[in-house]
PDB file of N, CA and C in Angstrom:
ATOM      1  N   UNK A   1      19.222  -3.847  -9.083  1.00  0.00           N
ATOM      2  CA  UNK A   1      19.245  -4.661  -7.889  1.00  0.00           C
ATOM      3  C   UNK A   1      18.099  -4.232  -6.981  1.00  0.00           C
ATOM      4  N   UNK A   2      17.187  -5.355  -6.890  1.00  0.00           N
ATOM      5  CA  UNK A   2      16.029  -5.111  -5.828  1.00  0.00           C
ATOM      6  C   UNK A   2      16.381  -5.350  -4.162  1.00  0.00           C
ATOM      7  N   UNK A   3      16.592  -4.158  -3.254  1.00  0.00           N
ATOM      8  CA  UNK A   3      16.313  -4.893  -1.959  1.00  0.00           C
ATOM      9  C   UNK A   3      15.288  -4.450  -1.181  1.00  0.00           C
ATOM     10  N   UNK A   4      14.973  -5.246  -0.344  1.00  0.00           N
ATOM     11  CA  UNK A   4      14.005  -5.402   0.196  1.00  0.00           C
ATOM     12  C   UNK A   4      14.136  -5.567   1.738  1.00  0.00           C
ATOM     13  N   UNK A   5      13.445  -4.728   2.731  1.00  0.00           N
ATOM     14  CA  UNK A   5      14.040  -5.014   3.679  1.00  0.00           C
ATOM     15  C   UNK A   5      12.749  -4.750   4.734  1.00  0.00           C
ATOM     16  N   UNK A   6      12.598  -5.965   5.626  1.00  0.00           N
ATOM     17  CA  UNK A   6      11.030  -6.555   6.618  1.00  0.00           C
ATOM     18  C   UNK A   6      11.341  -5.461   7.853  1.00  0.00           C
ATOM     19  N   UNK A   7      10.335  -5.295   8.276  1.00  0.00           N
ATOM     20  CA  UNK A   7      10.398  -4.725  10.089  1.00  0.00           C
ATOM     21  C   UNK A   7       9.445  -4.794  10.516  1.00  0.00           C
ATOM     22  N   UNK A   8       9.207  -4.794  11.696  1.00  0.00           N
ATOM     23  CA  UNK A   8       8.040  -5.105  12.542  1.00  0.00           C
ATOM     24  C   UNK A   8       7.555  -6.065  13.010  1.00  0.00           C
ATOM     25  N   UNK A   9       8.595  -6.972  13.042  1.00  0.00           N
ATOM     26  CA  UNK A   9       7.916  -8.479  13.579  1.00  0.00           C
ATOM     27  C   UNK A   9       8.505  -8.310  15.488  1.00  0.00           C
ATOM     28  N   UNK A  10       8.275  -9.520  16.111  1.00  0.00           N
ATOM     29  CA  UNK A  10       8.363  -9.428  17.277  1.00  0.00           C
ATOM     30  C   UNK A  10       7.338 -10.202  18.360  1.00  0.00           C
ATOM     31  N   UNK A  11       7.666  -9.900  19.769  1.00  0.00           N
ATOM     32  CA  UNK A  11       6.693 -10.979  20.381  1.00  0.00           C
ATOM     33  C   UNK A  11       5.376 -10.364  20.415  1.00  0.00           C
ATOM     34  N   UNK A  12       4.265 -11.425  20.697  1.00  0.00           N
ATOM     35  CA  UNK A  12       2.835 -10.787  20.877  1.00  0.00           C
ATOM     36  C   UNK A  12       2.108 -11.987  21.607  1.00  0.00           C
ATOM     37  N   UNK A  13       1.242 -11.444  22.340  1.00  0.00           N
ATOM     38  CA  UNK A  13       0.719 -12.689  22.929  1.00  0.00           C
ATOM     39  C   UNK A  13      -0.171 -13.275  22.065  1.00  0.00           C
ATOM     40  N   UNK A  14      -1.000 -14.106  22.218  1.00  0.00           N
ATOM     41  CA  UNK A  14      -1.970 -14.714  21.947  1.00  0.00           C
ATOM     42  C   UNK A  14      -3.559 -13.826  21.798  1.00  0.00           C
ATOM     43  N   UNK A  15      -3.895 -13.176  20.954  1.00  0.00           N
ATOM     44  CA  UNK A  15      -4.960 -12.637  20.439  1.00  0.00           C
ATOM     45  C   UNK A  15      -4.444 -11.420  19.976  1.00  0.00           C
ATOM     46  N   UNK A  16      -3.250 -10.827  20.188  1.00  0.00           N
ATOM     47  CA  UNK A  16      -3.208  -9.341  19.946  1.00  0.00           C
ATOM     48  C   UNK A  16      -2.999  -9.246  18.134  1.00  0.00           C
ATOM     49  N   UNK A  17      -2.219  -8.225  18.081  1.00  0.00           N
ATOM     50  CA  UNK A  17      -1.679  -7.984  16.471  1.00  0.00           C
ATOM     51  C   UNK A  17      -0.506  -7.099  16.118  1.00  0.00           C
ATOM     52  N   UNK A  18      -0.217  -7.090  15.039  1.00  0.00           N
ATOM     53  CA  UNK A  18       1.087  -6.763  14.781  1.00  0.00           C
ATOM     54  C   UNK A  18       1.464  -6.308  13.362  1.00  0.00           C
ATOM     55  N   UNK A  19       1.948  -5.410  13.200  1.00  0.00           N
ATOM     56  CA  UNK A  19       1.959  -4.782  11.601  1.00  0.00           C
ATOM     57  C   UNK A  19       3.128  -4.763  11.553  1.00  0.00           C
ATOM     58  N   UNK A  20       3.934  -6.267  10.002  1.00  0.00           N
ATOM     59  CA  UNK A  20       5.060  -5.508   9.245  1.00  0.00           C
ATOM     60  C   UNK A  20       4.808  -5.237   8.185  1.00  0.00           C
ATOM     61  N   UNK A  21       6.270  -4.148   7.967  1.00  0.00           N
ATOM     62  CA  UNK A  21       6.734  -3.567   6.989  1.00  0.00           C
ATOM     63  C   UNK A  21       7.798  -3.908   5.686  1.00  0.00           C
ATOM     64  N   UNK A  22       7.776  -3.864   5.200  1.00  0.00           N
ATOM     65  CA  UNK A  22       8.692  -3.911   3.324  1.00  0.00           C
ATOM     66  C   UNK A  22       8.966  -2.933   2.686  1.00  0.00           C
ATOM     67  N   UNK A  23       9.981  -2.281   3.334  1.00  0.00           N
ATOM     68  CA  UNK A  23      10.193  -1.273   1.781  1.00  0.00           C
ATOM     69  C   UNK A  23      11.007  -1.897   0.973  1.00  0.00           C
ATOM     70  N   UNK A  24      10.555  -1.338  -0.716  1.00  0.00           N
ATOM     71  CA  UNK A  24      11.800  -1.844  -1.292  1.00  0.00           C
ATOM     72  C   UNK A  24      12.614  -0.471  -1.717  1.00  0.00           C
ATOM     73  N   UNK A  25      14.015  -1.288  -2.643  1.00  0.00           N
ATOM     74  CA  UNK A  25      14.266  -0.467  -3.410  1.00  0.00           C
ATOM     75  C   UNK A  25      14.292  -0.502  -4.260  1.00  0.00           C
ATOM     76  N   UNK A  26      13.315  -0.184  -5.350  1.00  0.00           N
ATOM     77  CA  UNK A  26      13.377  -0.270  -6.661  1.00  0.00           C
ATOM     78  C   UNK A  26      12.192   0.676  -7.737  1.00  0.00           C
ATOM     79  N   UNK A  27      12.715   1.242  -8.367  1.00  0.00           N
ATOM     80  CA  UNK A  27      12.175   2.268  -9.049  1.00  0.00           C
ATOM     81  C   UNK A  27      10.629   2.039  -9.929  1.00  0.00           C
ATOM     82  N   UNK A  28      10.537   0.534 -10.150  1.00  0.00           N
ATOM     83  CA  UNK A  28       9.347   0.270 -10.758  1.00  0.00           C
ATOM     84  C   UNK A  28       7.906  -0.101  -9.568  1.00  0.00           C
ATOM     85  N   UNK A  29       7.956   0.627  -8.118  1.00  0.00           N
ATOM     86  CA  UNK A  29       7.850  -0.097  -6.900  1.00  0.00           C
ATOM     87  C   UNK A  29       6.296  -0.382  -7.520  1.00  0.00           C
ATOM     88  N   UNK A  30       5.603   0.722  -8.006  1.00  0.00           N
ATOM     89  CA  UNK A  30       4.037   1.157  -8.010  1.00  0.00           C
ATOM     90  C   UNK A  30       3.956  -0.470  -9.208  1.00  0.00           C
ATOM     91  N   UNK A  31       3.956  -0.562  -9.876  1.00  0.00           N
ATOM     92  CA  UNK A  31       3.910  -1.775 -10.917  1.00  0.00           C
ATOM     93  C   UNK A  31       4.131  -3.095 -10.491  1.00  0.00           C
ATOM     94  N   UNK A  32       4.484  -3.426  -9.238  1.00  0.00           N
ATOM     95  CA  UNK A  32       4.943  -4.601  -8.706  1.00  0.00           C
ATOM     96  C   UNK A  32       4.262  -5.098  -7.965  1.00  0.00           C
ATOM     97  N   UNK A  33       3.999  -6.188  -8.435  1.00  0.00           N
ATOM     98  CA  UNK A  33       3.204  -7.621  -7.694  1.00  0.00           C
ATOM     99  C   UNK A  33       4.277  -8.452  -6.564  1.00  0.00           C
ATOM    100  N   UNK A  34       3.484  -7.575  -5.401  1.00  0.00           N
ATOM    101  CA  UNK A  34       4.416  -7.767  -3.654  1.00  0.00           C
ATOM    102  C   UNK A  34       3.460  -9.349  -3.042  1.00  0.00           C
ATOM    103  N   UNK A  35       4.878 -10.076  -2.272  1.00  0.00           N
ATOM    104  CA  UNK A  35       4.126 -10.735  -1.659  1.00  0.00           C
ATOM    105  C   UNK A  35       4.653 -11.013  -0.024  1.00  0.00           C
ATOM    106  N   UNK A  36       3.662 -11.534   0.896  1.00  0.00           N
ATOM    107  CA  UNK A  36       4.431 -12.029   2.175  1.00  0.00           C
ATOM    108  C   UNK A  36       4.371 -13.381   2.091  1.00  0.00           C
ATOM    109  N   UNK A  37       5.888 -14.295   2.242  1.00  0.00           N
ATOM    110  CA  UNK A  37       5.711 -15.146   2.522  1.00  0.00           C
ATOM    111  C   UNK A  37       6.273 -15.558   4.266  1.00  0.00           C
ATOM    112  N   UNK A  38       6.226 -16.567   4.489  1.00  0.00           N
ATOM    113  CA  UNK A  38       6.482 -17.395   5.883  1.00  0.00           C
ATOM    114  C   UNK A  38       7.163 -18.609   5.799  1.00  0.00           C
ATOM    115  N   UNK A  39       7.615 -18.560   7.239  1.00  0.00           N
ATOM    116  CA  UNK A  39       8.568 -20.264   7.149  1.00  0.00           C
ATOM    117  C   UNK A  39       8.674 -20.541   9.000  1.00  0.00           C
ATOM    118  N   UNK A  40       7.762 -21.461   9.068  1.00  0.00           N
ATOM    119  CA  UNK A  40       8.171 -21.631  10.813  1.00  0.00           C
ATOM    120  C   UNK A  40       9.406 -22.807  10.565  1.00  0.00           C
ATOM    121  N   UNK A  41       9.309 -22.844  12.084  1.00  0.00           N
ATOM    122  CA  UNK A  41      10.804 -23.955  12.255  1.00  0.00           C
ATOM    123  C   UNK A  41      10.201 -25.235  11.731  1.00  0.00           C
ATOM    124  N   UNK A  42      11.481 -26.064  10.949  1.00  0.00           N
ATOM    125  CA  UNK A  42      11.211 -26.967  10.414  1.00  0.00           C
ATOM    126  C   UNK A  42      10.344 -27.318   9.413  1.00  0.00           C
ATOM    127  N   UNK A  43       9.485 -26.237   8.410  1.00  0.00           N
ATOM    128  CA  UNK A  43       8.589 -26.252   7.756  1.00  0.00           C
ATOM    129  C   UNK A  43       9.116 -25.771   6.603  1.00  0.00           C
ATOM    130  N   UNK A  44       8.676 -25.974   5.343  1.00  0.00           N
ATOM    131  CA  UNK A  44       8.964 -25.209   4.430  1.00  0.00           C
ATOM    132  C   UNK A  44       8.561 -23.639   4.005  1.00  0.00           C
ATOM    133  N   UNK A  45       8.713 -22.865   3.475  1.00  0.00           N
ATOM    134  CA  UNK A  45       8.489 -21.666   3.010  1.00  0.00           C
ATOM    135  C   UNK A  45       7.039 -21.265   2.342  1.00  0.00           C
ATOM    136  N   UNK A  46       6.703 -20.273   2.985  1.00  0.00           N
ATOM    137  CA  UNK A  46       5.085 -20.987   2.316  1.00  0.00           C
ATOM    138  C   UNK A  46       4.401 -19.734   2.024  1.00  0.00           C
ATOM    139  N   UNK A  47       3.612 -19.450   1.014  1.00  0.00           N
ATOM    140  CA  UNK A  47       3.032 -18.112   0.847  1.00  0.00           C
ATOM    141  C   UNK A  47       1.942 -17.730   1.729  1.00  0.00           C
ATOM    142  N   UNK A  48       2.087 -16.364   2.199  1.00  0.00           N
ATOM    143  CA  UNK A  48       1.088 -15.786   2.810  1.00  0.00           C
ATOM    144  C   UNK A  48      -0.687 -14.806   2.190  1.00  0.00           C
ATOM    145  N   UNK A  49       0.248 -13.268   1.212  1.00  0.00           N
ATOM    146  CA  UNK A  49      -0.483 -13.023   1.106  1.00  0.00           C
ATOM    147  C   UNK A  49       0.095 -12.301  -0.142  1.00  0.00           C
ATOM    148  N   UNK A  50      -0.698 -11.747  -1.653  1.00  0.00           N
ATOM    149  CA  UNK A  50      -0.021 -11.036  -2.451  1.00  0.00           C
ATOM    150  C   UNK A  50      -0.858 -10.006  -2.315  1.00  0.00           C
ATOM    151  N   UNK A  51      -0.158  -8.556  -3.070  1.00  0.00           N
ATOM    152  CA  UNK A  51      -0.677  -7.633  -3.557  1.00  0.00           C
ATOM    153  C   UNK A  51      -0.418  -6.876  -5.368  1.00  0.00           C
ATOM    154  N   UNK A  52      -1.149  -6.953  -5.980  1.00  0.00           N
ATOM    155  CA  UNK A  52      -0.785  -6.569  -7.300  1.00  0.00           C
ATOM    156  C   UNK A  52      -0.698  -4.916  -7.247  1.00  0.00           C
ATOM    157  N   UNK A  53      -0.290  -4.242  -8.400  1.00  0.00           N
ATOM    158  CA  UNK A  53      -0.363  -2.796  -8.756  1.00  0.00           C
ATOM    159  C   UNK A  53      -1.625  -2.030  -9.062  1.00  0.00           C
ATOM    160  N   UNK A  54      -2.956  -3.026  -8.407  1.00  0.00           N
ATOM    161  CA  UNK A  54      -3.806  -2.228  -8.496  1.00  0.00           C
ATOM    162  C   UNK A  54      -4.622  -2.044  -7.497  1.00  0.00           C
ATOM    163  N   UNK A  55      -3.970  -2.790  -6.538  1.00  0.00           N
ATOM    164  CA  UNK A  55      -4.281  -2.915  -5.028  1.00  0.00           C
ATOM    165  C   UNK A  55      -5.599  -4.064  -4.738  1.00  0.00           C
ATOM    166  N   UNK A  56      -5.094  -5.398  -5.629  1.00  0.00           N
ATOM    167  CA  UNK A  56      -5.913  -6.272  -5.907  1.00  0.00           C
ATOM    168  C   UNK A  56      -4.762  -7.233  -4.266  1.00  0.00           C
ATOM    169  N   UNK A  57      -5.598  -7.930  -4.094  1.00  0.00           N
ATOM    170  CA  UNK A  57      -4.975  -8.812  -2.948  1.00  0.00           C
ATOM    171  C   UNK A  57      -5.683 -10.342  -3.218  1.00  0.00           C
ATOM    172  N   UNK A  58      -4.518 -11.236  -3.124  1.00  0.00           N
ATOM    173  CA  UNK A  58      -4.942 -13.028  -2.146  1.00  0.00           C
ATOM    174  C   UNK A  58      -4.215 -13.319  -1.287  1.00  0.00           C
ATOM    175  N   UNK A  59      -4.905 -14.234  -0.831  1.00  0.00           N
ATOM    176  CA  UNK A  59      -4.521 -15.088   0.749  1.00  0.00           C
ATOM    177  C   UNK A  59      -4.701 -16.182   0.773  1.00  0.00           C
ATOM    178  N   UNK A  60      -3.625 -16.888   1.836  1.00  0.00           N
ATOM    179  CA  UNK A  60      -3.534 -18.367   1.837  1.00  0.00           C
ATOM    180  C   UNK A  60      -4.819 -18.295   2.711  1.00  0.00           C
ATOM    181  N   UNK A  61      -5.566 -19.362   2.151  1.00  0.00           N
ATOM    182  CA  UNK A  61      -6.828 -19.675   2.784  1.00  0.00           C
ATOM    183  C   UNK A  61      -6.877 -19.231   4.873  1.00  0.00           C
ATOM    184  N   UNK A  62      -5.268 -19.898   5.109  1.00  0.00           N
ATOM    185  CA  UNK A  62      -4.927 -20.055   6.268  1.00  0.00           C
ATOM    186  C   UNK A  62      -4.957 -18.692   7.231  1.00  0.00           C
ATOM    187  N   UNK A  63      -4.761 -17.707   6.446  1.00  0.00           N
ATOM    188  CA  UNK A  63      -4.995 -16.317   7.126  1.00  0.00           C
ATOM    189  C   UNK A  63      -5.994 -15.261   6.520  1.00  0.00           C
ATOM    190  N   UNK A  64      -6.597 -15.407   6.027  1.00  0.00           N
ATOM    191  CA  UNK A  64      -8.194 -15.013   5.355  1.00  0.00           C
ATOM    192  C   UNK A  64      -8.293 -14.297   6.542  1.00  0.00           C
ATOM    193  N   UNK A  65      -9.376 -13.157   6.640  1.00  0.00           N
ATOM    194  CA  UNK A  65      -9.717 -12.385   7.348  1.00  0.00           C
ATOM    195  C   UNK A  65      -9.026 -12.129   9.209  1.00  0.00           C
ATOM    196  N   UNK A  66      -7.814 -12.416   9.136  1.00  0.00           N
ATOM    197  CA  UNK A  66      -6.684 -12.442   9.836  1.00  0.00           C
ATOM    198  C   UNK A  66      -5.793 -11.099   9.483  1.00  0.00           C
ATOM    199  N   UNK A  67      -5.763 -11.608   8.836  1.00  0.00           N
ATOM    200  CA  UNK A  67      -4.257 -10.824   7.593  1.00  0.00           C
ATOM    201  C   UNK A  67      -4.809  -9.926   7.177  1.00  0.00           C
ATOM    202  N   UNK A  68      -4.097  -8.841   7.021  1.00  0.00           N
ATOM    203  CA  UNK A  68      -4.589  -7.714   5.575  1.00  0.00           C
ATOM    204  C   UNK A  68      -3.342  -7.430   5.158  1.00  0.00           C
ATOM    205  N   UNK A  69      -2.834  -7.405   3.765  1.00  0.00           N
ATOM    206  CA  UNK A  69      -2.018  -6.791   2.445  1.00  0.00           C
ATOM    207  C   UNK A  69      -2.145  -5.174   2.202  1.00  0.00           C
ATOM    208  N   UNK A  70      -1.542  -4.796   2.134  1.00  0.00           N
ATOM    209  CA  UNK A  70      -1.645  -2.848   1.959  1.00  0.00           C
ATOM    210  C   UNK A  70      -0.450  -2.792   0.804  1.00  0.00           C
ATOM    211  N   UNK A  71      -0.529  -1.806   0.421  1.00  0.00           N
ATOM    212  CA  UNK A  71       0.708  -0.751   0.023  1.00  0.00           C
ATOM    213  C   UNK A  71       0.846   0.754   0.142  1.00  0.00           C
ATOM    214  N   UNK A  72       1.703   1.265   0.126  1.00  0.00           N
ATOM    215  CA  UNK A  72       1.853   2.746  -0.088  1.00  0.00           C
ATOM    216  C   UNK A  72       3.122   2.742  -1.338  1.00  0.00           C
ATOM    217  N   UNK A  73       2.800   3.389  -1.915  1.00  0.00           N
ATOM    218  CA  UNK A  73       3.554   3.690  -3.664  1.00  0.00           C
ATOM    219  C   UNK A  73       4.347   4.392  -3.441  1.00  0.00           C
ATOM    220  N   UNK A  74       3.829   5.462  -2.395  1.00  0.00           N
ATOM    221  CA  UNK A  74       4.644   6.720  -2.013  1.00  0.00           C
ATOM    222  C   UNK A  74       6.012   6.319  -1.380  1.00  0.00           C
ATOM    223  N   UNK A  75       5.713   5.519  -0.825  1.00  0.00           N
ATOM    224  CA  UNK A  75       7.163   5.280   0.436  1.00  0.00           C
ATOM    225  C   UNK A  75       7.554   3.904  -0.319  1.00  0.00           C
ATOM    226  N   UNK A  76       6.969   3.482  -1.270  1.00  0.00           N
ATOM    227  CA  UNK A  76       7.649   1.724  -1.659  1.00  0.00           C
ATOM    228  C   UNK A  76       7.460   0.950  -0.693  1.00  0.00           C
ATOM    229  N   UNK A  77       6.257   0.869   0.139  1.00  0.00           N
ATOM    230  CA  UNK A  77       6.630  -0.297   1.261  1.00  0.00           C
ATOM    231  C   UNK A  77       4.774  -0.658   1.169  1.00  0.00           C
ATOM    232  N   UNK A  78       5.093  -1.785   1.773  1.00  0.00           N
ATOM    233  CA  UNK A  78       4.061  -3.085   1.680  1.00  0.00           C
ATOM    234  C   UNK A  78       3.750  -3.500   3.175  1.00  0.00           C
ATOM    235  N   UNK A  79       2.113  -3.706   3.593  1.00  0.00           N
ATOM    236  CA  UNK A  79       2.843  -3.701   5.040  1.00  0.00           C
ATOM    237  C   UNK A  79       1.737  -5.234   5.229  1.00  0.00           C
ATOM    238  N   UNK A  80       1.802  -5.746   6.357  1.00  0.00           N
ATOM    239  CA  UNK A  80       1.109  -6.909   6.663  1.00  0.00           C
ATOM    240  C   UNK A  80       0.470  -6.649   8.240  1.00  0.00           C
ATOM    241  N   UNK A  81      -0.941  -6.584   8.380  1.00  0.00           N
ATOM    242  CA  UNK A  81      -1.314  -6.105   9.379  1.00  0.00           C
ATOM    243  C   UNK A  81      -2.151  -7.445   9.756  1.00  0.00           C
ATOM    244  N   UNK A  82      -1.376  -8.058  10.920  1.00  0.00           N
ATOM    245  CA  UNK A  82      -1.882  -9.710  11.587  1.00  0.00           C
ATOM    246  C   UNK A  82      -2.690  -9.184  12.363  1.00  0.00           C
ATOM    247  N   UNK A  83      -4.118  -9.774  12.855  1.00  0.00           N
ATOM    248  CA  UNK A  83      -4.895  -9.677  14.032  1.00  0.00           C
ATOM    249  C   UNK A  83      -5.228 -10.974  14.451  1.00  0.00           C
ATOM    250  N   UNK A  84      -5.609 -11.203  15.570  1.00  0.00           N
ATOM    251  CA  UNK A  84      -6.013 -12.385  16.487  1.00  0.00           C
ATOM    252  C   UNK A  84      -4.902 -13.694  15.954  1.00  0.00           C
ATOM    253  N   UNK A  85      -4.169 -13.115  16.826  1.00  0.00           N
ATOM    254  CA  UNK A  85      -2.743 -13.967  16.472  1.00  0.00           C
ATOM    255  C   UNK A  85      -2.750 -15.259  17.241  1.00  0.00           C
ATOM    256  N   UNK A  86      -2.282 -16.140  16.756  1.00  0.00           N
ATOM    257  CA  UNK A  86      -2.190 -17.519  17.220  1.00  0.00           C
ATOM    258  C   UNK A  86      -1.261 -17.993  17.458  1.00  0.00           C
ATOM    259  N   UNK A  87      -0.112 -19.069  18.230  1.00  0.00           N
ATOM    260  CA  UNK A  87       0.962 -19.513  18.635  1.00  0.00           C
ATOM    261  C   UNK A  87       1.447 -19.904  16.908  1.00  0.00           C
ATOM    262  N   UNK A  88       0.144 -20.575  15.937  1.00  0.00           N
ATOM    263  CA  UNK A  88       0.485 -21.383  15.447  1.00  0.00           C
ATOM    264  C   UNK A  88       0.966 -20.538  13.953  1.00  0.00           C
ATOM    265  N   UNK A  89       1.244 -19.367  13.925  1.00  0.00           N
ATOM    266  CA  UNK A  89       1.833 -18.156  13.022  1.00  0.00           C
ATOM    267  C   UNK A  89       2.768 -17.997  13.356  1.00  0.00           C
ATOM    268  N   UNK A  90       3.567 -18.047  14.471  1.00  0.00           N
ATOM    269  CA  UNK A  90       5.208 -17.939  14.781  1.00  0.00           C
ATOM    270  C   UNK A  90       5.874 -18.619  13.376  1.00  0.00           C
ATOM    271  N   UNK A  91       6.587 -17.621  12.849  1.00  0.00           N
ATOM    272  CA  UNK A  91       7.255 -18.063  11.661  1.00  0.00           C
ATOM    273  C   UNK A  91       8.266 -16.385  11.403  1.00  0.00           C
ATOM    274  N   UNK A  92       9.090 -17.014  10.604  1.00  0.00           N
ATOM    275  CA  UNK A  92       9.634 -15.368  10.015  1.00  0.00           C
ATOM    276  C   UNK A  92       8.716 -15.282   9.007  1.00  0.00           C
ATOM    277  N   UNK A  93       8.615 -14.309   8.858  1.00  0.00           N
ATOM    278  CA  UNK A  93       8.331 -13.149   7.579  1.00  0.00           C
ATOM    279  C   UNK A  93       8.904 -12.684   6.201  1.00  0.00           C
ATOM    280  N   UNK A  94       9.079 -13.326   5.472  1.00  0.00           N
ATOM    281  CA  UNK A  94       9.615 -12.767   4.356  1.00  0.00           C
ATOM    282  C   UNK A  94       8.684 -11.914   3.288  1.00  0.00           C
ATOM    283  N   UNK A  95       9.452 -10.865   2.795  1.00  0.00           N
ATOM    284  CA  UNK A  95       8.993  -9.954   2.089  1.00  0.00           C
ATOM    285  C   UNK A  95       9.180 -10.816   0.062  1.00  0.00           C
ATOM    286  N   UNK A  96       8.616 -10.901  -0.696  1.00  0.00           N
ATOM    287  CA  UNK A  96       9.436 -11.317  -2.013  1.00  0.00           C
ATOM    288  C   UNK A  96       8.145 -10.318  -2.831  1.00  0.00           C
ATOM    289  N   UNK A  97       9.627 -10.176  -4.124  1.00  0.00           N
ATOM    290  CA  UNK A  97       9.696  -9.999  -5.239  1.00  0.00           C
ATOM    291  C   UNK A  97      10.053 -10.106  -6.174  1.00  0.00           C
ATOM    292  N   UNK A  98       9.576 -10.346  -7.407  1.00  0.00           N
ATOM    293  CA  UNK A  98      10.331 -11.253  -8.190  1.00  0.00           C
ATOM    294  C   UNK A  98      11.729 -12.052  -8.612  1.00  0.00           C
ATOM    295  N   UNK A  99      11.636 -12.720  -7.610  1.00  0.00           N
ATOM    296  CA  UNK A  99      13.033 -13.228  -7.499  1.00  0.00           C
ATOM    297  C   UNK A  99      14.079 -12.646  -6.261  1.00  0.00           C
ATOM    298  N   UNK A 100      13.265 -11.603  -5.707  1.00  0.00           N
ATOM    299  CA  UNK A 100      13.960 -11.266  -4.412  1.00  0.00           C
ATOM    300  C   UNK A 100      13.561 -11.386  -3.541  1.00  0.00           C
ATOM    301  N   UNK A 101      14.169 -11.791  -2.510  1.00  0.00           N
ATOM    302  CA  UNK A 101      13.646 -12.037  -1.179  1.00  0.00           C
ATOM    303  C   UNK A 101      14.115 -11.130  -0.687  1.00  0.00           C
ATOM    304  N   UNK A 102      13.814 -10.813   0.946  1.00  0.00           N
ATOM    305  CA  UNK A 102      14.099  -9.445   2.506  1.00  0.00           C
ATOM    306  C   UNK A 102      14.592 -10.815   3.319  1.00  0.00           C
ATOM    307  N   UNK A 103      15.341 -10.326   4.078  1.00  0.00           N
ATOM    308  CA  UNK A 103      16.115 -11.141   5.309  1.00  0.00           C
ATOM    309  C   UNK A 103      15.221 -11.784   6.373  1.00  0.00           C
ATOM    310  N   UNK A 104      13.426 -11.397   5.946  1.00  0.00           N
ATOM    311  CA  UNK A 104      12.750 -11.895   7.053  1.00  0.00           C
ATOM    312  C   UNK A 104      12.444 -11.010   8.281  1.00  0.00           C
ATOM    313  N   UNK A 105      11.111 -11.203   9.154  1.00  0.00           N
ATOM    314  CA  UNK A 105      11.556 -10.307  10.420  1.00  0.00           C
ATOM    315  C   UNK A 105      10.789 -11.884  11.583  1.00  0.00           C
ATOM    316  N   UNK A 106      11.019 -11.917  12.363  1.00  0.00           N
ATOM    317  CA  UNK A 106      10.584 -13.248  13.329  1.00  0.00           C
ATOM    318  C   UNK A 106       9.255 -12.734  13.668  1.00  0.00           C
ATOM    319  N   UNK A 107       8.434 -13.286  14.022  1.00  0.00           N
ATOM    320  CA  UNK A 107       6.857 -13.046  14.603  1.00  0.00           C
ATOM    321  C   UNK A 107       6.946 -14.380  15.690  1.00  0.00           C
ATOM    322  N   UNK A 108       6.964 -14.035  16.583  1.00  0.00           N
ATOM    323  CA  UNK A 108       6.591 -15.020  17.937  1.00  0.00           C
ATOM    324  C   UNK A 108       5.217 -14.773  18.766  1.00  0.00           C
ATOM    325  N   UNK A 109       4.435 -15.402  18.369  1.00  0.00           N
ATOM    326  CA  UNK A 109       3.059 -15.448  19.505  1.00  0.00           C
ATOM    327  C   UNK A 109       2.988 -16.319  20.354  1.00  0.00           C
ATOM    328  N   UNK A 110       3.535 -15.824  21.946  1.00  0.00           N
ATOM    329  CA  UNK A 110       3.311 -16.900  22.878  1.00  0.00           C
ATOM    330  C   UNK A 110       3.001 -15.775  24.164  1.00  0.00           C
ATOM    331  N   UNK A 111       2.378 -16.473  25.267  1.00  0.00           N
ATOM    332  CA  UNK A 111       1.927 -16.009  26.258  1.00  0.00           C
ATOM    333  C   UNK A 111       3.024 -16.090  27.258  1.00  0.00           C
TER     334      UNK A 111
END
């Protein structure tokens, strides 16, 4: 059983930034192709950013040099470091892995 569990989301104004977190639990962590996805209100679920096991990364076009993908192997966690944040990124956060999802953490950018 994989869980997975987000932190670090929260309010921010308009240009700042904000780093979440993913640890999982699961023993194969270093081998696993992590991803962030998103879902604002009323929108569907939508991918953000992956990271493979060799510390290879993509991005939705939409957060390209915005976004950065990390990992640490050591601690099992995956982190997502947003800069020059926009109203129009308010969405939760979901953490997935194959077939598992994290409960999400909220990201609100408003002034």
């Amino acid at each position: 059983q994989v869980q997975l569990v987000e932190s670090g989301g929260g309010l921010v104004q308009p240009g700042g930034s904000l780093t979440l977190s993913c640890v999982a639990s699961t023993s194969s962590f270093s081998l696993a192709v992590m991803n962030w996805y998103r879902q604002a209100p009323g929108k569907q679920r939508e991918f953000v950013a992956r990271i493979n096991s060799y510390g290879g990364t993509n991005y939705a076009d939409y957060v390209k040099d915005r976004f950065t993908i990390s990992r640490d192997n050591t601690k099992k966690t995956i982190y997502l470091h947003m800069s020059r944040l926009q109203p129009a990124v308010t969405a939760v956060y979901y953490c997935y892995r194959a077939l598992h999802w994290g409960q999400g953490t909220q990201v609100t950018v408003s002034s």
